[in-house]
C-alpha atoms as a PDB file:
ATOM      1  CA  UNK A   1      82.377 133.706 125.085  1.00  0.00           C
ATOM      2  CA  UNK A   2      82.494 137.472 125.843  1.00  0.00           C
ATOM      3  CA  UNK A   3      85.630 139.161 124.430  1.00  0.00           C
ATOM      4  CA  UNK A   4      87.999 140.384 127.400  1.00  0.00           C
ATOM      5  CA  UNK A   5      90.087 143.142 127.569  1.00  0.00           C
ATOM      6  CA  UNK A   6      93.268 140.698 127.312  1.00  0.00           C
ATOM      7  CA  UNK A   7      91.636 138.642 125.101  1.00  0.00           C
ATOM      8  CA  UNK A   8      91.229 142.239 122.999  1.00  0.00           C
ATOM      9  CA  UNK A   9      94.566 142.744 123.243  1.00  0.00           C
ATOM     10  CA  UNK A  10      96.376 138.992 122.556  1.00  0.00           C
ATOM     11  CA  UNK A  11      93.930 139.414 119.637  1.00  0.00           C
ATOM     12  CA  UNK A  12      95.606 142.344 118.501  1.00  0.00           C
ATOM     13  CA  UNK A  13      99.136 140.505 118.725  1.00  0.00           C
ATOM     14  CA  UNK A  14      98.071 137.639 116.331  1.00  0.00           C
ATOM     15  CA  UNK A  15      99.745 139.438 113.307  1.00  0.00           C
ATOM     16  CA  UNK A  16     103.088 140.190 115.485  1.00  0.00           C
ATOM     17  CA  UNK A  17     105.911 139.131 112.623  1.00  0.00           C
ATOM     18  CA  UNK A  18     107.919 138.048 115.806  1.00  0.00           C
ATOM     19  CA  UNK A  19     107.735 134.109 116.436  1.00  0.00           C
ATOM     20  CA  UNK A  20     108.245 134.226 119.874  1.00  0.00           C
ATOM     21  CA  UNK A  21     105.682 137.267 120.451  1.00  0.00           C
ATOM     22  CA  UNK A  22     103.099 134.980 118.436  1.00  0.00           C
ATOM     23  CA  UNK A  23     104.289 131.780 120.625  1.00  0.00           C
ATOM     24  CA  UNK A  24     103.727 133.585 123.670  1.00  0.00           C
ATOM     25  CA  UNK A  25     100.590 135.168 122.355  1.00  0.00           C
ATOM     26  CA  UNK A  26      99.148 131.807 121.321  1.00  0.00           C
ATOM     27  CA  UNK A  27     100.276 130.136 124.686  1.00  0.00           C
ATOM     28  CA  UNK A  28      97.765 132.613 126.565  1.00  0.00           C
ATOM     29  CA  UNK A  29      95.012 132.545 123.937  1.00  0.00           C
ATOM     30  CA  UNK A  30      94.797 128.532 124.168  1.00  0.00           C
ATOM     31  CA  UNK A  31      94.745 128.846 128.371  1.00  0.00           C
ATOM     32  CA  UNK A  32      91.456 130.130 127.453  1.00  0.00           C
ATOM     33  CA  UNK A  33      90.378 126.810 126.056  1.00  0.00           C
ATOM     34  CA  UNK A  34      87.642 125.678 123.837  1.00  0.00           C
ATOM     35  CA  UNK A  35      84.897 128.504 124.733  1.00  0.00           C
ATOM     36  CA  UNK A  36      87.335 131.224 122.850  1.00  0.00           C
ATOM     37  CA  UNK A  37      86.885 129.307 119.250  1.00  0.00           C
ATOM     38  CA  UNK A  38      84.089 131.133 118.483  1.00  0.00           C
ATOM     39  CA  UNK A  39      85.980 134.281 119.082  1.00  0.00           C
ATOM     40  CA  UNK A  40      89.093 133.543 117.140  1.00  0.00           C
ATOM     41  CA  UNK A  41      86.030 132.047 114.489  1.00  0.00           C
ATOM     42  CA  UNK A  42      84.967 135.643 114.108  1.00  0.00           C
ATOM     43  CA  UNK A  43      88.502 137.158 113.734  1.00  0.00           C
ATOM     44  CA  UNK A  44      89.216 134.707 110.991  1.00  0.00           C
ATOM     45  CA  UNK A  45      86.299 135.630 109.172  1.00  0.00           C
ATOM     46  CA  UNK A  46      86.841 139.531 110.043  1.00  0.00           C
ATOM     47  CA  UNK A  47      90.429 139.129 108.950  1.00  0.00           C
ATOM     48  CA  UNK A  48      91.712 139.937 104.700  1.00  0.00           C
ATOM     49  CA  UNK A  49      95.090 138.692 105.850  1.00  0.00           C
ATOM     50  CA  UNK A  50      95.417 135.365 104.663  1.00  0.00           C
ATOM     51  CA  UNK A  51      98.663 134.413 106.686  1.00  0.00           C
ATOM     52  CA  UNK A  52      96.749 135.616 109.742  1.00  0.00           C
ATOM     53  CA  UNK A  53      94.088 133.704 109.260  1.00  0.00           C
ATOM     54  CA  UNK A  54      96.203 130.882 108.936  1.00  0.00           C
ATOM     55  CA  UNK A  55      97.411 131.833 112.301  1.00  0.00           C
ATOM     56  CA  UNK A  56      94.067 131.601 113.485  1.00  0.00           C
ATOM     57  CA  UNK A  57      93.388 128.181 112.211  1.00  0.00           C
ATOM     58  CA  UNK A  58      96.445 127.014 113.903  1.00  0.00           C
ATOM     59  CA  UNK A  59      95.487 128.363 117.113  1.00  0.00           C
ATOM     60  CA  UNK A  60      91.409 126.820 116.468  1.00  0.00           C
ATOM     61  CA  UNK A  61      92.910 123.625 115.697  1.00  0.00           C
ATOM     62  CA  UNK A  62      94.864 123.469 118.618  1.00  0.00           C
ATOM     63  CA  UNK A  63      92.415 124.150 120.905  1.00  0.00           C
ATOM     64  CA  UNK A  64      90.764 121.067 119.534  1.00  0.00           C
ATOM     65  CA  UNK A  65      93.884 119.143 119.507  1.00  0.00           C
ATOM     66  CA  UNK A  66      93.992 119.706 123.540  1.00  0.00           C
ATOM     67  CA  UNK A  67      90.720 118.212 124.232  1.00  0.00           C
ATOM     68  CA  UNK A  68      91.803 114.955 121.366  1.00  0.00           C
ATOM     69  CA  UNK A  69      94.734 114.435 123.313  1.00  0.00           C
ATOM     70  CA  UNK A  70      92.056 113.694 126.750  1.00  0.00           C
ATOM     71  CA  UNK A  71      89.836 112.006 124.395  1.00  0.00           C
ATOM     72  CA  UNK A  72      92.628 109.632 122.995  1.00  0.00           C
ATOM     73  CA  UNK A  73      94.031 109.007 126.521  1.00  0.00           C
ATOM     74  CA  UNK A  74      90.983 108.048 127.936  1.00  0.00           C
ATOM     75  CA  UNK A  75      90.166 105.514 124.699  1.00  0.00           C
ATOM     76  CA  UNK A  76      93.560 103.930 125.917  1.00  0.00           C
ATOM     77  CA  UNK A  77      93.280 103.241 129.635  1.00  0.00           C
ATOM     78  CA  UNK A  78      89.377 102.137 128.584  1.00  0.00           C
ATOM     79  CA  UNK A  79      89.190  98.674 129.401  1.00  0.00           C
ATOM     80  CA  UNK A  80      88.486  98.047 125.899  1.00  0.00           C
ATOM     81  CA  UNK A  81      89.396  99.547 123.239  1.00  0.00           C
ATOM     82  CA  UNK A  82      86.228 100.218 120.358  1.00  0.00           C
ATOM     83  CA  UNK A  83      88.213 100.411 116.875  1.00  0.00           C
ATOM     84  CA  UNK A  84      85.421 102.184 115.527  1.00  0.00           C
ATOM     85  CA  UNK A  85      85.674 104.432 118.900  1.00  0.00           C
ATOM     86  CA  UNK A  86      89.285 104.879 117.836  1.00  0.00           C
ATOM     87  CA  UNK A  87      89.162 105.609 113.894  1.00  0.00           C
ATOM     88  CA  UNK A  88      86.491 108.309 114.851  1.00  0.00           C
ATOM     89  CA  UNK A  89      88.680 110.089 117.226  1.00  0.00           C
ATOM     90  CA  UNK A  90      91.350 109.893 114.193  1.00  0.00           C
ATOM     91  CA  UNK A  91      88.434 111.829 111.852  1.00  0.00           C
ATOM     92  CA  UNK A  92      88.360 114.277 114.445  1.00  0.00           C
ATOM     93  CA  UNK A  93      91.956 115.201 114.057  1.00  0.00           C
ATOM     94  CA  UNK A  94      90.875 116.864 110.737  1.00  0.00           C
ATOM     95  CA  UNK A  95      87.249 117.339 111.517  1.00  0.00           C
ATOM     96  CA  UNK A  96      86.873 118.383 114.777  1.00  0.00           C
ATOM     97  CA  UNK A  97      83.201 118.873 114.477  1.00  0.00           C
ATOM     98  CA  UNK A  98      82.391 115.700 112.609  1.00  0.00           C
ATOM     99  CA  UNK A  99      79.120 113.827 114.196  1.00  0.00           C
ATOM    100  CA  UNK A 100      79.728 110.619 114.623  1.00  0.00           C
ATOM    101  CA  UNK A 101      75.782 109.496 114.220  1.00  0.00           C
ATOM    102  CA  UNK A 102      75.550 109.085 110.538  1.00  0.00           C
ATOM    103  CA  UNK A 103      78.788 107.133 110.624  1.00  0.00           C
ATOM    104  CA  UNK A 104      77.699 104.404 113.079  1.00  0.00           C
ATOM    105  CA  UNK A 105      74.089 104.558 110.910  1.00  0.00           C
ATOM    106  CA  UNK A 106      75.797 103.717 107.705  1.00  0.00           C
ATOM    107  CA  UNK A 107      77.774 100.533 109.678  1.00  0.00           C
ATOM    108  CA  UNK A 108      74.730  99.507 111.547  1.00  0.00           C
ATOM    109  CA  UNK A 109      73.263  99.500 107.850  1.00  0.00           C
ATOM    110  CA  UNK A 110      76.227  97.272 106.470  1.00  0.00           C
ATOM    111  CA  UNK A 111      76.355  94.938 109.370  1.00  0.00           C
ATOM    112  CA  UNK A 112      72.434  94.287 109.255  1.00  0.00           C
ATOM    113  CA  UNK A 113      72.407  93.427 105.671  1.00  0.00           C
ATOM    114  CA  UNK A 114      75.374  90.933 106.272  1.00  0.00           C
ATOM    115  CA  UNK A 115      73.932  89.704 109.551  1.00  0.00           C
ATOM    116  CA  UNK A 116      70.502  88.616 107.874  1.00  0.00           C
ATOM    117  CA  UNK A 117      72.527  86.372 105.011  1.00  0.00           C
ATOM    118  CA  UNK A 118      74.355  84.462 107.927  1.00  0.00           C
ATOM    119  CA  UNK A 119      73.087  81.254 109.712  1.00  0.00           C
ATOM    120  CA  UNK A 120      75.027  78.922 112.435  1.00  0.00           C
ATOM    121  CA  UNK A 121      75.632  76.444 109.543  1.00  0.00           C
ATOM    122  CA  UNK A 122      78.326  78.324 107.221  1.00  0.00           C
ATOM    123  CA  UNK A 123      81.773  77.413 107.150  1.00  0.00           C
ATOM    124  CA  UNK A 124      84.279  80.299 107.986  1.00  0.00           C
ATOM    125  CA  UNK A 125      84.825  80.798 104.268  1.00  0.00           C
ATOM    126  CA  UNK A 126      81.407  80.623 103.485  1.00  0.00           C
ATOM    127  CA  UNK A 127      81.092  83.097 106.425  1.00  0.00           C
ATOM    128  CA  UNK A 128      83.737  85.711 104.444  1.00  0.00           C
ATOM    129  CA  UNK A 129      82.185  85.384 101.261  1.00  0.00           C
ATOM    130  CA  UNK A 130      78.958  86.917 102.363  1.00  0.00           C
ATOM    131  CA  UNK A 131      81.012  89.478 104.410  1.00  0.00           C
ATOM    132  CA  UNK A 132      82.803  90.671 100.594  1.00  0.00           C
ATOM    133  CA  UNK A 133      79.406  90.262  98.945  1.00  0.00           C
ATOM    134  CA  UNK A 134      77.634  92.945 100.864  1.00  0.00           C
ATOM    135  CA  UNK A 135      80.337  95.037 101.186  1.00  0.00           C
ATOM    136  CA  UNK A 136      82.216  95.452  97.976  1.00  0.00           C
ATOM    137  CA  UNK A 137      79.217  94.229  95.649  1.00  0.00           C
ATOM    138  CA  UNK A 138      76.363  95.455  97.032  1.00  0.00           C
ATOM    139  CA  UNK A 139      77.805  98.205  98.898  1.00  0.00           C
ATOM    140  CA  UNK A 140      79.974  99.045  96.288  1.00  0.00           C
ATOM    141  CA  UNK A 141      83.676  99.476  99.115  1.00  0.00           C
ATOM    142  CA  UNK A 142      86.347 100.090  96.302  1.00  0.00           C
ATOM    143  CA  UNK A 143      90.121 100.365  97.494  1.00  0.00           C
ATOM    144  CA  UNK A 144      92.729 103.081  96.541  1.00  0.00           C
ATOM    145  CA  UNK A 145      96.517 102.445  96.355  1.00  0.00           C
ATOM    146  CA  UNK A 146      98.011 104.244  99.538  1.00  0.00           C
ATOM    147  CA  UNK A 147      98.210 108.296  99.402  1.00  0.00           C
ATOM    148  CA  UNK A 148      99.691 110.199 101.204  1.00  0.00           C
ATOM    149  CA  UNK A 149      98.890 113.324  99.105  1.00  0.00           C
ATOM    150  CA  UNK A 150      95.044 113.027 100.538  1.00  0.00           C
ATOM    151  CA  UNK A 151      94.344 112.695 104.337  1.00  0.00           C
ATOM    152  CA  UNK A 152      90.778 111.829 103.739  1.00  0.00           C
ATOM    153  CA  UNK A 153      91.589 108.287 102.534  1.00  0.00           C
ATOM    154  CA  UNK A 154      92.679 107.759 105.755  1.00  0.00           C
ATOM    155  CA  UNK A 155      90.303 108.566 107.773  1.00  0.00           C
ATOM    156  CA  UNK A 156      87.193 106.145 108.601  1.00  0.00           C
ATOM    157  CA  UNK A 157      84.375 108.635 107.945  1.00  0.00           C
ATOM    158  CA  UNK A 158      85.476 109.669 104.506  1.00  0.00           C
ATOM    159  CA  UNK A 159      85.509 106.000 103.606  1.00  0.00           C
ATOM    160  CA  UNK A 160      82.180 105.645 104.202  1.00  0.00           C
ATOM    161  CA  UNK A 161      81.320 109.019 102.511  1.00  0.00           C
ATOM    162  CA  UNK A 162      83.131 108.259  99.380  1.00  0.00           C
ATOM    163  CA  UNK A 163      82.995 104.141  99.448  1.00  0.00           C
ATOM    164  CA  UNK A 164      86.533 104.127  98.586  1.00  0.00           C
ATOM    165  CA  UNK A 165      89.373 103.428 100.963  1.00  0.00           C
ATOM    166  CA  UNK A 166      92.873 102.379 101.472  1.00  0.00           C
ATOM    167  CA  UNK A 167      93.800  98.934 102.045  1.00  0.00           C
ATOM    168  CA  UNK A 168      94.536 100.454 106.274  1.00  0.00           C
ATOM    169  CA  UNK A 169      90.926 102.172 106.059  1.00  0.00           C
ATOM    170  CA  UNK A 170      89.107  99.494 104.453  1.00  0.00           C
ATOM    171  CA  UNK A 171      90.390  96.519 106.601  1.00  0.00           C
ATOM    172  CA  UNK A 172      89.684  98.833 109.762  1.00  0.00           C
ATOM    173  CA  UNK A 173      86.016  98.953 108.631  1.00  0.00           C
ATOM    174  CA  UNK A 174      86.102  94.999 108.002  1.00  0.00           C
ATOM    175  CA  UNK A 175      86.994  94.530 111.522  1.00  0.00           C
ATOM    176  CA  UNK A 176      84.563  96.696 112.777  1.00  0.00           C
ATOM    177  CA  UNK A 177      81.668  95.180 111.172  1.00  0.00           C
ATOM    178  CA  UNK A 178      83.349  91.197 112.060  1.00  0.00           C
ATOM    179  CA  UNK A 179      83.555  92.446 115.635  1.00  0.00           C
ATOM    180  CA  UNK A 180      80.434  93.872 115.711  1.00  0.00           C
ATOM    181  CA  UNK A 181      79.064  89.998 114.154  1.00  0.00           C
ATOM    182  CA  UNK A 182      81.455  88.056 116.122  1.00  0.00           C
ATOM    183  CA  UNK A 183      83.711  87.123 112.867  1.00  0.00           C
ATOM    184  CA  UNK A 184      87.441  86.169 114.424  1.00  0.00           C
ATOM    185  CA  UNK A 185      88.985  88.381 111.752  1.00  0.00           C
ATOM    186  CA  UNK A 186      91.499  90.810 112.957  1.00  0.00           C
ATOM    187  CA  UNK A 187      94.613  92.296 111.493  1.00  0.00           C
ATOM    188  CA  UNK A 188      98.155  90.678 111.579  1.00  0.00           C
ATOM    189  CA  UNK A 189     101.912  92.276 110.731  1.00  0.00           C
ATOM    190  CA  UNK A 190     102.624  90.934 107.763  1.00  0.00           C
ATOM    191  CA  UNK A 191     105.477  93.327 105.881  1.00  0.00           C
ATOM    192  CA  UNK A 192     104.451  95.969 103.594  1.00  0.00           C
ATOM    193  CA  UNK A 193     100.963  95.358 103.971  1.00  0.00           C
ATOM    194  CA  UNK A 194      97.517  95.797 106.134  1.00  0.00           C
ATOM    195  CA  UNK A 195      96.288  92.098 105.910  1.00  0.00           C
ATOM    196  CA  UNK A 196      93.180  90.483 107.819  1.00  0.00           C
ATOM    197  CA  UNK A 197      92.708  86.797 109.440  1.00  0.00           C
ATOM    198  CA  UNK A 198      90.392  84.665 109.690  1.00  0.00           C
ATOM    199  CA  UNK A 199      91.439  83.164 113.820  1.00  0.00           C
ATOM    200  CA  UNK A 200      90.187  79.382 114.266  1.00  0.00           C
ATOM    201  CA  UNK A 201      88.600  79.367 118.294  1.00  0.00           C
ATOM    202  CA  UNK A 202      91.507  79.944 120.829  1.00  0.00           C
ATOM    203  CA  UNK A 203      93.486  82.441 118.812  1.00  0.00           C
ATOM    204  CA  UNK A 204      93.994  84.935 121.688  1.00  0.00           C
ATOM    205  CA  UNK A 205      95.375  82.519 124.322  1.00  0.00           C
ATOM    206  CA  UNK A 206      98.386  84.188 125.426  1.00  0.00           C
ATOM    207  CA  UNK A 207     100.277  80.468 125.696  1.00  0.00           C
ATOM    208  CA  UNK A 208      99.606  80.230 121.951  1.00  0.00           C
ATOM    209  CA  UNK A 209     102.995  79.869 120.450  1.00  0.00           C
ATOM    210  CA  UNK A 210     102.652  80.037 116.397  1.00  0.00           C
ATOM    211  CA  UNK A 211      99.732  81.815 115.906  1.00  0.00           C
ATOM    212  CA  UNK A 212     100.002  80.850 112.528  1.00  0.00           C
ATOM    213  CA  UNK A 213      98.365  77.919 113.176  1.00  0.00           C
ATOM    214  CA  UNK A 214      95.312  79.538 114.348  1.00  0.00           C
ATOM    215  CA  UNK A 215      94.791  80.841 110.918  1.00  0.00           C
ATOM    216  CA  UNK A 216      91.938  79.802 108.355  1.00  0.00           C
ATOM    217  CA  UNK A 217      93.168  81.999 105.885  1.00  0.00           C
ATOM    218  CA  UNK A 218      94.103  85.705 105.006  1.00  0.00           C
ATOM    219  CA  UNK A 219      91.843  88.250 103.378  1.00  0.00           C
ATOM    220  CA  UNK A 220      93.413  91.517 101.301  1.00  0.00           C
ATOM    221  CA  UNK A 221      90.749  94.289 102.961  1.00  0.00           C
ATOM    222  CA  UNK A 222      91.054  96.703  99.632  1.00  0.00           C
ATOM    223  CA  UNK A 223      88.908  93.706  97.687  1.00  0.00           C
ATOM    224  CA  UNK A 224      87.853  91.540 100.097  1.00  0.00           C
ATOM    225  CA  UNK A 225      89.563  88.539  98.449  1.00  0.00           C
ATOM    226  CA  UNK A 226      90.998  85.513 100.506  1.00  0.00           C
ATOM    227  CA  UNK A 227      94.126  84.226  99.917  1.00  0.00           C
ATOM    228  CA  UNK A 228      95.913  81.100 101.929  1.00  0.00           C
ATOM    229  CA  UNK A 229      99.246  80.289 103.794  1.00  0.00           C
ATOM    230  CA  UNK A 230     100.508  78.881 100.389  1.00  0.00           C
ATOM    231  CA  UNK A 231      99.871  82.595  98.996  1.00  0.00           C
ATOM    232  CA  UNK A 232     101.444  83.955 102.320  1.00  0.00           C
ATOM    233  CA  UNK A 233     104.288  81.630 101.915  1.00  0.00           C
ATOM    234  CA  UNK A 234     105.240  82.909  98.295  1.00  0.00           C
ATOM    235  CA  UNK A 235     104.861  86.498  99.274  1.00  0.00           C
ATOM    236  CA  UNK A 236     107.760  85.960 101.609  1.00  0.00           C
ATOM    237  CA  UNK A 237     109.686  84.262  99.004  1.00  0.00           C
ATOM    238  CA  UNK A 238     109.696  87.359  96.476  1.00  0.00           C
ATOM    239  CA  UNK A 239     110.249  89.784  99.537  1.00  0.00           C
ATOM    240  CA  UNK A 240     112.897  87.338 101.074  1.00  0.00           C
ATOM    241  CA  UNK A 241     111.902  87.638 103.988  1.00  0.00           C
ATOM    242  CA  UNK A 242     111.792  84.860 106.597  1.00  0.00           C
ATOM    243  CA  UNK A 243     109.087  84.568 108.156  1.00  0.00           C
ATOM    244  CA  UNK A 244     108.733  85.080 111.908  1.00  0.00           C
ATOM    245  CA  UNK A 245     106.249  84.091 114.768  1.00  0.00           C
ATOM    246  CA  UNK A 246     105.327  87.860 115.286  1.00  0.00           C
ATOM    247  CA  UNK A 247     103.825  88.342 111.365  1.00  0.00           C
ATOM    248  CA  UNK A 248     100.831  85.970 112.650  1.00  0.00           C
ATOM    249  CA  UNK A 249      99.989  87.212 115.883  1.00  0.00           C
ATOM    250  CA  UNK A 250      96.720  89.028 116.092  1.00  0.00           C
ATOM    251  CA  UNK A 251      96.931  92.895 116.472  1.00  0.00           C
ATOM    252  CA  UNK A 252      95.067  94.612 118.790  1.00  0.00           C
ATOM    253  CA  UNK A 253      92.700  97.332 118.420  1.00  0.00           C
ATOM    254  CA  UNK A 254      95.189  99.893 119.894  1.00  0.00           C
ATOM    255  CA  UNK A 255      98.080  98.941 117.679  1.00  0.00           C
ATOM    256  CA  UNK A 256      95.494  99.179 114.391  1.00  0.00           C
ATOM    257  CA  UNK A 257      94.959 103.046 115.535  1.00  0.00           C
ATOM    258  CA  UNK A 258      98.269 103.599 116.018  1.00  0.00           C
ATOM    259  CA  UNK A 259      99.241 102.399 113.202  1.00  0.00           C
ATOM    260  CA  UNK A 260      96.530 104.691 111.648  1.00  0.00           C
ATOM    261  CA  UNK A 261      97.581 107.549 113.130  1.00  0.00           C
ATOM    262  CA  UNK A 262     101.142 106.808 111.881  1.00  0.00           C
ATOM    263  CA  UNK A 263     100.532 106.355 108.346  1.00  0.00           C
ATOM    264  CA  UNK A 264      98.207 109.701 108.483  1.00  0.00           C
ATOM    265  CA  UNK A 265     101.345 111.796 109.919  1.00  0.00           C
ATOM    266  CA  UNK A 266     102.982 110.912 106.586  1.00  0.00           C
ATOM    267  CA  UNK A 267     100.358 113.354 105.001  1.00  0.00           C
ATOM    268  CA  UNK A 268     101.921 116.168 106.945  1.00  0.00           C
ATOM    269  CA  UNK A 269     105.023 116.259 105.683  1.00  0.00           C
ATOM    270  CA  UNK A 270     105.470 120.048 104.623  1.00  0.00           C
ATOM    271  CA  UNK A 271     107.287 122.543 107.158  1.00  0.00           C
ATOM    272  CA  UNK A 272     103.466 124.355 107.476  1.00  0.00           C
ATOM    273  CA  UNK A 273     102.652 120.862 108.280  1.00  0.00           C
ATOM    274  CA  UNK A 274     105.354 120.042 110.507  1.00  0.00           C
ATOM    275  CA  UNK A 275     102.971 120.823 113.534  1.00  0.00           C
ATOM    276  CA  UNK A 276     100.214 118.280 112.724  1.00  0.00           C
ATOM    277  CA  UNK A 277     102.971 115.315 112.002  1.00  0.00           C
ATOM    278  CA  UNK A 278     104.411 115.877 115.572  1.00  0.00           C
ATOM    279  CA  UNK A 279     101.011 115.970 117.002  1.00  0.00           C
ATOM    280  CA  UNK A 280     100.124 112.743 115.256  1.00  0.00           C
ATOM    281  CA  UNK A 281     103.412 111.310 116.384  1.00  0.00           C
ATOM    282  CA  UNK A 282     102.529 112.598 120.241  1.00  0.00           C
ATOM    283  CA  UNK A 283      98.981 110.978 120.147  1.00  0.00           C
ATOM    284  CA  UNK A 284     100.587 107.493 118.408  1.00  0.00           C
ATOM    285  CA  UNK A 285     103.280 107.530 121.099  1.00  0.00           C
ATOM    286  CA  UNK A 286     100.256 107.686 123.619  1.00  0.00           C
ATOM    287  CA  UNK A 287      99.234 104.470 122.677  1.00  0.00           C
ATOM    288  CA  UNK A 288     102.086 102.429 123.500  1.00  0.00           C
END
């Protein structure tokens, strides 16, 4: 984008030490929208001043962050909601740029080499145990207690990148490659955890009323291991915690990004930060 002679002169404002000069300056700057990054691009890398420049990455980033917030809205009014769609627009948050291709390369990858080991004839376990094969044995998925201290482990692209993930990033790329094979597995609310299930046929009927019925078994996405409704049962019992109706129920892809988006907020937690949390927050609170 050619440089204007306002666009000279808001430029010029950038390093005003007045907050309210700078909020009025960056108000104009990001009317501009997405065609002035590569201006403010060339400022930062024209600029000694490292608080400016951090200035100008706040202003870069929300330009970005404008067109997100379209992206995200758009993903929820969709008539249905991709969760690999979804965890993608969450990369973007951090990596604006990011192209998606050699993410949905690497799954394709995964969910051909577990496709070719499955046949009609396998039970739903036996169906599970070839999911964990390929993808924590021969793909080599590890899992990572939750930390908040690192944004990349929660964000779908890195996990793929690094083949290690969080028990939320993990279980998100489970789904994704079960959806993508027609596995029933999807996420459920049990406490203090991200847990997967295995649905028997008729899980999402809406007249359905203990969904815990409707469930094989449970599978912990940071090792792929199954565990049963006698395991479930005794989790309760050392959180006592009774167990309600709502814990079983399946969730749906939107309430797996939010959630995601959530959890990632928590790795903003520094005043610097402050903005990104709130932004988080905003796009979370656009999903429902």
């Amino acid at each position: 984008m050619e440089t204007n002679k306002e666009l000279t002169a808001l430029f010029t404002l950038i390093d005003d030490p007045d907050e309210e000069v700078f909020g009025a300056v960056s108000d104009k700057i990001i009317d501009y929208g997405k065609p002035v990054i590569p201006n403010l691009e060339h400022l930062w890398e024209t600029t000694p001043d490292a608080e400016i420049q951090g200035r100008i990455e706040v202003l870069i980033h929300k330009l970005h962050y404008t067109d997100l917030h379209e992206d995200f809205r758009q993903w929820s009014v969709s008539g249905f909601q991709d969760l690999m769609v979804g965890a993608l627009l969450v990369s973007k948050f951090q990596y604006p740029d990011l192209s998606t291709t050699p993410v949905l390369q690497e799954t394709e990858k995964i969910r051909r080499n577990i496709w070719l080991e499955l046949n009609n004839y396998l039970t739903p376990l036996e169906q599970i145990k070839i999911v964990a094969s390929i993808l924590y044995n021969y793909y080599g998925l590890k899992g990572t207690e939750v930390n908040y201290a690192e944004p990349n482990e929660f964000l779908i692209h890195k996990t793929l990148e690094s083949k290690r993930g969080n028990q939320l990033c993990n279980g998100i790329l489970y789904m994704v490659l079960c959806e993508l094979l027609d596995i029933p597995v999807k996420a459920v609310s049990i406490p203090k955890q991200f847990v997967l299930a295995y649905f028997k046929p008729g899980y999402s009927d809406e007249r359905i009323g203990n969904y815990r019925d409707k469930i094989e078994f449970y599978i912990d996405p940071s090792s792929g291991l199954v565990f049963s409704h006698n395991d479930a049962d005794n989790y309760f019992k050392r959180l006592s915690v009774p167990q309600n109706a709502s814990f079983f129920k399946p969730l749906s892809n939107k309430s797996v990004i939010r959630q995601l988006l959530s959890e990632l907020g928590k790795c903003f937690a520094t005043e610097k930060d402050q903005y990104k949390a709130l932004e988080l927050a905003e796009l979370a609170n656009l999903l429902g």
